[in-house]
Every structure is written in structure tokens, then in C-alpha cells.
Protein backbone atom coordinates (compact mmCIF):
# COMPACT_ATOMS: atom_id res chain seq x y z
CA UNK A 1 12.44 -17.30 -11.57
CA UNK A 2 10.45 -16.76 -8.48
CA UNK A 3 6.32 -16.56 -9.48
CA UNK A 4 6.09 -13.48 -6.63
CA UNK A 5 8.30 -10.59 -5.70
CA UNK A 6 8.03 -9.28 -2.02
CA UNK A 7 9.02 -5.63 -2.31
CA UNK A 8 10.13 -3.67 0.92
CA UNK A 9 11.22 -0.14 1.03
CA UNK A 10 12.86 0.58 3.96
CA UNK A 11 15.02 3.14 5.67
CA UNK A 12 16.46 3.21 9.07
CA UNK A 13 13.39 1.51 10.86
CA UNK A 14 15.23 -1.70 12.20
CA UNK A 15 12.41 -2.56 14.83
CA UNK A 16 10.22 -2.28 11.90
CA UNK A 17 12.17 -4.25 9.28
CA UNK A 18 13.22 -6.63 11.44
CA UNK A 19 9.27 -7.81 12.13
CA UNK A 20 8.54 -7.32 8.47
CA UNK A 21 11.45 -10.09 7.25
CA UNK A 22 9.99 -12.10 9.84
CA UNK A 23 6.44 -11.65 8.27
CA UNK A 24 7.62 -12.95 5.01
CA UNK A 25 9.59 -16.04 6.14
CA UNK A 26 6.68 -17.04 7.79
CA UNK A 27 4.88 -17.84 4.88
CA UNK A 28 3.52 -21.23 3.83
CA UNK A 29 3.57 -20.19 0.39
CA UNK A 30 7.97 -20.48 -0.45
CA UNK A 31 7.99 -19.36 -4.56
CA UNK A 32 8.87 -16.09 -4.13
CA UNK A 33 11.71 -13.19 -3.86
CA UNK A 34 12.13 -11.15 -1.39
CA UNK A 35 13.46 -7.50 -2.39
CA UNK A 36 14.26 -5.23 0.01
CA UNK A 37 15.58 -1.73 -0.64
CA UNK A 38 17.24 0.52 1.35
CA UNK A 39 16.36 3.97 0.66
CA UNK A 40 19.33 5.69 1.85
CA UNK A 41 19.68 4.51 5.41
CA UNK A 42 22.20 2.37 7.45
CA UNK A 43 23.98 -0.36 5.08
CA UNK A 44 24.95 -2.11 7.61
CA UNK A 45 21.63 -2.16 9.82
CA UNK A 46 19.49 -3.56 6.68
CA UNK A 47 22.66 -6.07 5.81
CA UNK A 48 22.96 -7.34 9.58
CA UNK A 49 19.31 -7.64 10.08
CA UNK A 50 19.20 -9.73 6.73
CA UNK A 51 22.23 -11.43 8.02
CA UNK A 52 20.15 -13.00 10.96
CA UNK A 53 17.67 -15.04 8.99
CA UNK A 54 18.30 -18.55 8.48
CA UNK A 55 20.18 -19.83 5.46
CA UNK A 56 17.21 -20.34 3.04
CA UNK A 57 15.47 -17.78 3.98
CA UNK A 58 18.48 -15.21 3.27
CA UNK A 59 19.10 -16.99 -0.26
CA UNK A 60 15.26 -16.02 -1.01
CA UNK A 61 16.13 -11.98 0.04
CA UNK A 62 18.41 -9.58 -2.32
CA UNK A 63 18.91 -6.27 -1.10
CA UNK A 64 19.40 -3.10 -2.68
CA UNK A 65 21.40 0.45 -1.27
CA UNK A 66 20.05 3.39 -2.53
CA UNK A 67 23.43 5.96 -1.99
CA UNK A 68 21.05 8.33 -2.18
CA UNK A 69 17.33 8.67 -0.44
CA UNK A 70 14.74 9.32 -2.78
CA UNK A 71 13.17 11.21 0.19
CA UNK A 72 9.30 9.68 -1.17
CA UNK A 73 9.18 5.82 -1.35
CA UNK A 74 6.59 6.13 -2.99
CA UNK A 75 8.80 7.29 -6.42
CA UNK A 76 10.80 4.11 -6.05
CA UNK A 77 7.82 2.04 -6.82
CA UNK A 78 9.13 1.18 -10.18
CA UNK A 79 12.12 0.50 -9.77
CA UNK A 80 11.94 -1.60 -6.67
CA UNK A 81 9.22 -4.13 -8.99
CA UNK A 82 11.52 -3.99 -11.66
CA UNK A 83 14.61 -5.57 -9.93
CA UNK A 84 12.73 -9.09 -11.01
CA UNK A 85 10.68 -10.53 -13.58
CA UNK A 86 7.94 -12.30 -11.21
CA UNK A 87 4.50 -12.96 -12.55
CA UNK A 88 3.43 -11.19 -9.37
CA UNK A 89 4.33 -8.88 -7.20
CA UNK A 90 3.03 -7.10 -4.19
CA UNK A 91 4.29 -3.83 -1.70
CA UNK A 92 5.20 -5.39 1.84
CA UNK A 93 6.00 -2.22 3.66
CA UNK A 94 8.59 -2.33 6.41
CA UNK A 95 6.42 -1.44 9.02
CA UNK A 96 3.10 -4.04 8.37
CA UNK A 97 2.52 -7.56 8.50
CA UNK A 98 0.89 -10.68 7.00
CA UNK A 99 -0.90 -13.99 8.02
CA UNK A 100 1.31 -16.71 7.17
CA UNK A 101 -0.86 -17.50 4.48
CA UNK A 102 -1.44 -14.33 2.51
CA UNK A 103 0.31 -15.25 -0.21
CA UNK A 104 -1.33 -18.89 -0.26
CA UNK A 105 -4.48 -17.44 -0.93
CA UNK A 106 -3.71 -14.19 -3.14
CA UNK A 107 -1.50 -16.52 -5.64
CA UNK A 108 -3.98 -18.97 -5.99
CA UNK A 109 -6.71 -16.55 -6.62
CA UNK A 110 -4.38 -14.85 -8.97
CA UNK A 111 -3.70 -18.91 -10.35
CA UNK A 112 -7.43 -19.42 -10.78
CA UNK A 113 -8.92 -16.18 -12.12
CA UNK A 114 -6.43 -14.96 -15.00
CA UNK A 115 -9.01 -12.37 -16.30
CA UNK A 116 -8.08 -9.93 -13.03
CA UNK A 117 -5.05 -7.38 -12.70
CA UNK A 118 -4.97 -7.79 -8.74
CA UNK A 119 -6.51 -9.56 -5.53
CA UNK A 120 -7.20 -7.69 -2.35
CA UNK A 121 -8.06 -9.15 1.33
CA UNK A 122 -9.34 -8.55 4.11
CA UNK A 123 -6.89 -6.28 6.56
CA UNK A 124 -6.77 -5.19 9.90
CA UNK A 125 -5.64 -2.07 11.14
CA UNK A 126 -3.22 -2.27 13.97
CA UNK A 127 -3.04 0.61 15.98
CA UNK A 128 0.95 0.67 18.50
CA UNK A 129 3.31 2.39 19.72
CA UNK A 130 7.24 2.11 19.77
CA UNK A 131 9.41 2.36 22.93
CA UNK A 132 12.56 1.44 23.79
CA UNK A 133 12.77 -0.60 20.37
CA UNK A 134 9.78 -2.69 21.91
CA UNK A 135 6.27 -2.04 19.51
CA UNK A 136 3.20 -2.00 21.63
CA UNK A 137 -0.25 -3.17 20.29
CA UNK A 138 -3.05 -0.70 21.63
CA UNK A 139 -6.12 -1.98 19.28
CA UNK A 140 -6.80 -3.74 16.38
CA UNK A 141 -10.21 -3.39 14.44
CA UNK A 142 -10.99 -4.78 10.33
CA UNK A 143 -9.52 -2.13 7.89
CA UNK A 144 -12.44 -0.87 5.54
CA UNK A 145 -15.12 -3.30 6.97
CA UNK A 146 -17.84 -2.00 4.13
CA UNK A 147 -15.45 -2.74 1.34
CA UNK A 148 -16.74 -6.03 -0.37
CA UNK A 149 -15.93 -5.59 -4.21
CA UNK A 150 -13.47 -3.31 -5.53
CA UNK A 151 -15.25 -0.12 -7.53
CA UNK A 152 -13.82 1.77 -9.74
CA UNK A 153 -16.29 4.48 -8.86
CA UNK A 154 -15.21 4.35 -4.86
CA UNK A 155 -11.39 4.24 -6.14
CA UNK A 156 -11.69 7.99 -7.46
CA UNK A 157 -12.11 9.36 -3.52
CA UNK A 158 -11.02 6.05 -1.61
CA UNK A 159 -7.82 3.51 -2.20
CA UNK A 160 -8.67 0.02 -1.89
CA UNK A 161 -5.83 -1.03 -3.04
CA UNK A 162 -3.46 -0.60 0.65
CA UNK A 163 -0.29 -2.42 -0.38
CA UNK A 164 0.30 -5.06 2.17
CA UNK A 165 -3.05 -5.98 1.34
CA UNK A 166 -2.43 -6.32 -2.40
CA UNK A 167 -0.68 -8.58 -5.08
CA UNK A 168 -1.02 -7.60 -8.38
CA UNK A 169 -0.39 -9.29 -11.49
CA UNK A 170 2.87 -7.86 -13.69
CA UNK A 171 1.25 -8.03 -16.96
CA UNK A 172 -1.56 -5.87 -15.62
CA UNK A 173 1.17 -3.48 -14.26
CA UNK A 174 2.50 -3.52 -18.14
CA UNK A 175 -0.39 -2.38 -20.06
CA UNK A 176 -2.20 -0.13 -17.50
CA UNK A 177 1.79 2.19 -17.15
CA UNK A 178 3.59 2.17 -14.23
CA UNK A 179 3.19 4.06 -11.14
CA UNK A 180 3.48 7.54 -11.90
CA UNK A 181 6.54 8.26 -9.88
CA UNK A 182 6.48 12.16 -9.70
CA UNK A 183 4.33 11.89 -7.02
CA UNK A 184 5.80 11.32 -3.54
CA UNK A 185 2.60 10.01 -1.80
CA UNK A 186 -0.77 8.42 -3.38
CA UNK A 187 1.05 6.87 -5.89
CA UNK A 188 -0.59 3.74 -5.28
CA UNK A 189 -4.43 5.13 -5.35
CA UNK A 190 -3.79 6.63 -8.47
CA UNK A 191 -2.43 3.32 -9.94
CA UNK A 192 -5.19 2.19 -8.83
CA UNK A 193 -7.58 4.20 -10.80
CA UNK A 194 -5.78 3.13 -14.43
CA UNK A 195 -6.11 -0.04 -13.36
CA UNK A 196 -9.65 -0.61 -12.49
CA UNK A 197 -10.39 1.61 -16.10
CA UNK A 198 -8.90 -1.93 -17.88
CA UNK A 199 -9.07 -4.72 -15.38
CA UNK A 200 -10.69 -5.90 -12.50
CA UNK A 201 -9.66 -6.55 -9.23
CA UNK A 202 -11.10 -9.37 -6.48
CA UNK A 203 -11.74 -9.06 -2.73
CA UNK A 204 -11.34 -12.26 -0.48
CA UNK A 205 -12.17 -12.67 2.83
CA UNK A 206 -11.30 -16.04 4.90
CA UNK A 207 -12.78 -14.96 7.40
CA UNK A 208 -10.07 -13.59 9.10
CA UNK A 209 -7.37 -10.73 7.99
CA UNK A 210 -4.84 -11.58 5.95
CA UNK A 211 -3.16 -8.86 6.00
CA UNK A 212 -2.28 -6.09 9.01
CA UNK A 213 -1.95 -2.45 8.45
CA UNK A 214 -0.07 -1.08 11.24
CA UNK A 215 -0.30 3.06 12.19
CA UNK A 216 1.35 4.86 15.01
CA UNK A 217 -0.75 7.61 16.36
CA UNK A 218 0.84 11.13 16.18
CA UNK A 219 3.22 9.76 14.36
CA UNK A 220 5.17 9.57 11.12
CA UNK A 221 4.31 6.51 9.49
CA UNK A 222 6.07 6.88 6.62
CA UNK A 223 9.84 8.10 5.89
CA UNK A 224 9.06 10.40 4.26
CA UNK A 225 6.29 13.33 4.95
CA UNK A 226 4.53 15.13 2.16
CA UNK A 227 1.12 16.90 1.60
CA UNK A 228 -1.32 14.76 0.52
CA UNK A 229 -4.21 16.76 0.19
CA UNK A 230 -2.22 19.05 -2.29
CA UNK A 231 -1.24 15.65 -4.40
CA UNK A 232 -4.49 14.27 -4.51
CA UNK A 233 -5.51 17.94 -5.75
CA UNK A 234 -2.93 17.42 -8.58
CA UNK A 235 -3.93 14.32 -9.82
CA UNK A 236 -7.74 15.22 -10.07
CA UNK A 237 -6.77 18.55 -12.19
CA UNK A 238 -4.53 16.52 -14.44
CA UNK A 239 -7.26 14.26 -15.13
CA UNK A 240 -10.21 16.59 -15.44
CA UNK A 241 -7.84 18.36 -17.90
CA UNK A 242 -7.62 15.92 -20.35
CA UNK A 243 -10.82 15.00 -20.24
CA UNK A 244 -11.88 18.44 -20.77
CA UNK A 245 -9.34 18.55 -23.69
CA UNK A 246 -10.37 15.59 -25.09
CA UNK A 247 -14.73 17.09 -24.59
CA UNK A 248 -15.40 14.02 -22.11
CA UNK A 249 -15.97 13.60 -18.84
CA UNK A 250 -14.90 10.39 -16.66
CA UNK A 251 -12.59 9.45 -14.10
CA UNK A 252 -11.78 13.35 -13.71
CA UNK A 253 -14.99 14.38 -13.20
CA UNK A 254 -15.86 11.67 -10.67
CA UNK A 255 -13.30 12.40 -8.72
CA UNK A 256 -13.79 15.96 -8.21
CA UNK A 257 -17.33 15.87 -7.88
CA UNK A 258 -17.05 13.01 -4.98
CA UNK A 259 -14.07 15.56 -3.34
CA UNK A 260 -16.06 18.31 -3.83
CA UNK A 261 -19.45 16.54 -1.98
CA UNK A 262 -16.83 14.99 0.36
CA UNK A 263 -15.80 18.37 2.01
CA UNK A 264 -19.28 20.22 1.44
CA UNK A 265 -20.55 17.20 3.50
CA UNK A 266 -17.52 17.58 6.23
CA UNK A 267 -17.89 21.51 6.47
CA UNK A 268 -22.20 21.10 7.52
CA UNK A 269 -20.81 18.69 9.74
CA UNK A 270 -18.17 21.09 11.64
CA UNK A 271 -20.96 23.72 11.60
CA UNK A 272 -24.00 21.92 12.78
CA UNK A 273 -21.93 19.54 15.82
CA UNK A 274 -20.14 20.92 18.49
CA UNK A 275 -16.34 21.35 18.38
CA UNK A 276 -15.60 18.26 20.76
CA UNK A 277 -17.90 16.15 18.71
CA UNK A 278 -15.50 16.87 15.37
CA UNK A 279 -12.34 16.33 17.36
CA UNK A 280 -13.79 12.95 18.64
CA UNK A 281 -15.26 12.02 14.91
CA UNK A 282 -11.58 12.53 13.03
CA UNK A 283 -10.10 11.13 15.68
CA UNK A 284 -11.87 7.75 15.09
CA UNK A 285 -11.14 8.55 11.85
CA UNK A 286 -7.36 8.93 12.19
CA UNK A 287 -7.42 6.08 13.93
């Protein structure tokens, strides 16, 4: 049994997937699995682009066809990690990238501090564009340059936990539940939440990214496009409903309050600057 599975969802994104297979052969750690699932897209694309890599590296990949697309990758969480019975695992999606030696330093960090559900690096954000099948690099600047530890407390508004910048440990995965997989988006922020509330989780920083988190301005990053502000809205009223129900207040409350401040804060802002000001503020945001 391979010690890590590499999940990537994937659908009909060959300039993407191709990149992303060649991000995981490329690493100098071998003991792993490679899963890649097809969420309803071109057999034959995923199976010829698999077909390419070189004869060890293919024995090391199993893909899956979803007949059907789930339409939200972020349902197929679940059962994407539990195609294998790895003592880690991580979310390598389609469209990002790693240093060869991400999983060098996340496994041994997993290795050396049992006590800890996950291990999170430094990341950069790339920012590109695609044309003609060719991906173009405009920028690239550290992803979440404040972050340091992992909170709990900065987990209720903010995820830490960006997947290609995460491997978790299974056993953690276990006894915190699995990702709730009714929601379509945020999925992995709100597994994040249950499980800082039983485990910790490490940062590391080389000094140098380990991981890249790449975004296409105005585009669709994702294959699949949902609401996210009306998820995230879900998830803090399910909480602060049982906590309510059970006369406590916790995760719930946190999160609502830190919303709530968080768009009080943003609508003094939009009334005290002038309009080009905002625009220029989200978009260094957005980006």
C-alpha cells in the first residue's frame, strides 16, 4: 500500500491535467498513488494523457470515469480519498502545481509529529492565462503571506487549509467525519473547522513555496460554478443552530460574528473611499 494518495479531480481541462501529472511525477518523494478522477468528461482525453507518462510513472496512477458529472467536485471529495487506504492523502487539483519536493517535506513532518491531523506550506499564487492550449504566467506573489500557524479562530472566516497546499493524515479524516459532501463549494474550509476543534495542524515554510495555487482572472477556475457566499451562509446557520439548541456558543458564533464585522468593516469602506479606490482594492483582492 502506497503511504500517500494524490487525488485529482478533473474534467475536460487537458492543458491543465496534463501539467498537473507532470507535477506529481516530478516528485522526489516515489511512495505514493496517484488517483485521478474524471468527473464526467472525455474518457479518452484523461486515458491518453495518462497514456503518455513513462512506464513507472503510469503503474503509480489509477484512474477513475465518473459516467456521470457530479457537476461540484467538491461532493466527490469522499469518494475520490476513499479509492485507497493511504496513511495520507492530499487534494492535487488539476489545474495547480507543486515543488518537486512537497511531498518530501509534508510526509516527513507528518512522519515526525504524529500528534497533528494535517501539515500546510507555504504557497504561491500564480496568476495566467490560457491561449491556444499554451498557459501564460502574468505574476506570481506568496499566497496568505501573514499566515504563520494555523488558528482555529481565523479558520471560521478564512481557509488555510487550500488543497494543493495540504496533506492530511487519514486517521484524522476518520474521527473528525468526512467532508460534508452536500455542499458543492467550501467543502474543504468547513472540514477544516471540525478538524482544528480535535487536532492541530502545522505550517512549514522552506523558505520557498512548496506549493502553487494557480487562478485565471475573469475566469472559471473551477468546473463547476456555484454561490459561495450563499454556502458559506449555510454552514454558519447550521452551526449557530446547534449551538443554540444545545445553549452554547462556539464555532457558530465565531463565525458569524467575524462575517458579520467582516462586511460592516467592507460597507464603511465602500462609503468613506471613492468608487475607483474599491474597484482597485477587490481587484488586488481577486487577484
Amino acid at each position: 500500500m502506497a503511504r500517500t494518495a494524490i487525488i485529482t479531480r478533473t474534467k475536460d481541462r487537458p492543458v491543465f491535467l496534463r501539467r498537473a501529472l507532470k507535477s506529481v511525477a516530478n516528485q522526489t518523494h516515489t511512495d505514493y498513488i496517484h488517483i485521478v478522477v474524471n468527473d464526467g468528461g472525455s474518457k479518452q482525453t484523461v486515458d491518453d494523457m495518462v497514456s503518455e507518462l513513462e512506464e513507472e510513472q503510469r503503474a503509480k496512477t489509477k484512474v477513475f470515469h465518473r459516467e456521470i458529472s457530479s457537476g461540484a467536485p467538491d461532493t466527490i471529495f469522499n469518494e475520490s480519498i476513499d479509492r485507497t487506504d493511504s496513511e495520507y492523502f492530499v487534494i492535487h487539483d488539476d489545474d495547480d502545481t507543486w515543488h518537486s519536493e512537497f511531498l518530501e517535506y509534508t510526509v516527513a513532518h507528518l512522519d515526525n509529529h504524529t500528534d497533528i491531523g494535517a501539515v500546510v506550506v507555504r504557497t504561491d499564487k500564480v496568476i495566467e492565462s490560457v491561449a491556444d492550449d499554451r498557459l501564460i504566467r502574468k505574476k506570481k506573489y506568496q499566497w496568505m503571506p501573514d499566515v504563520k500557524v494555523i488558528n482555529l479562530y481565523r479558520q471560521c472566516i478564512d481557509n488555510q487549509f487550500t488543497p494543493i497546499a495540504t496533506l492530511f493524515r487519514r486517521d484524522a479524516y476518520r474521527n473528525v467525519g468526512k467532508f460534508d459532501d452536500t455542499l458543492p463549494v467550501i467543502g474543504d474550509w468547513e472540514f477544516g473547522i471540525r478538524l482544528l476543534m480535535k487536532y492541530d495542524a502545522d505550517y512549514i515554510d522552506p523558505g520557498f513555496a512548496l506549493a502553487n495555487y494557480h487562478h485565471r482572472i475573469g475566469a472559471d477556475n473551477s468546473f463547476a460554478t456555484h454561490n459561495h457566499h450563499y454556502y458559506v451562509n449555510k454552514v454558519m446557520n447550521k452551526y449557530l443552530r446547534q449551538e443554540l439548541a444545545e445553549g452554547c456558543l462556539g464555532v457558530g458564533y465565531i463565525m458569524s460574528e467575524l462575517k458579520y464585522n467582516q462586511n460592516w468593516v467592507s460597507s464603511i469602506v465602500k462609503r468613506a473611499l471613492p468608487n475607483f479606490v474599491v474597484r482597485r482594492l477587490k481587484q488586488r483582492i481577486n487577484d
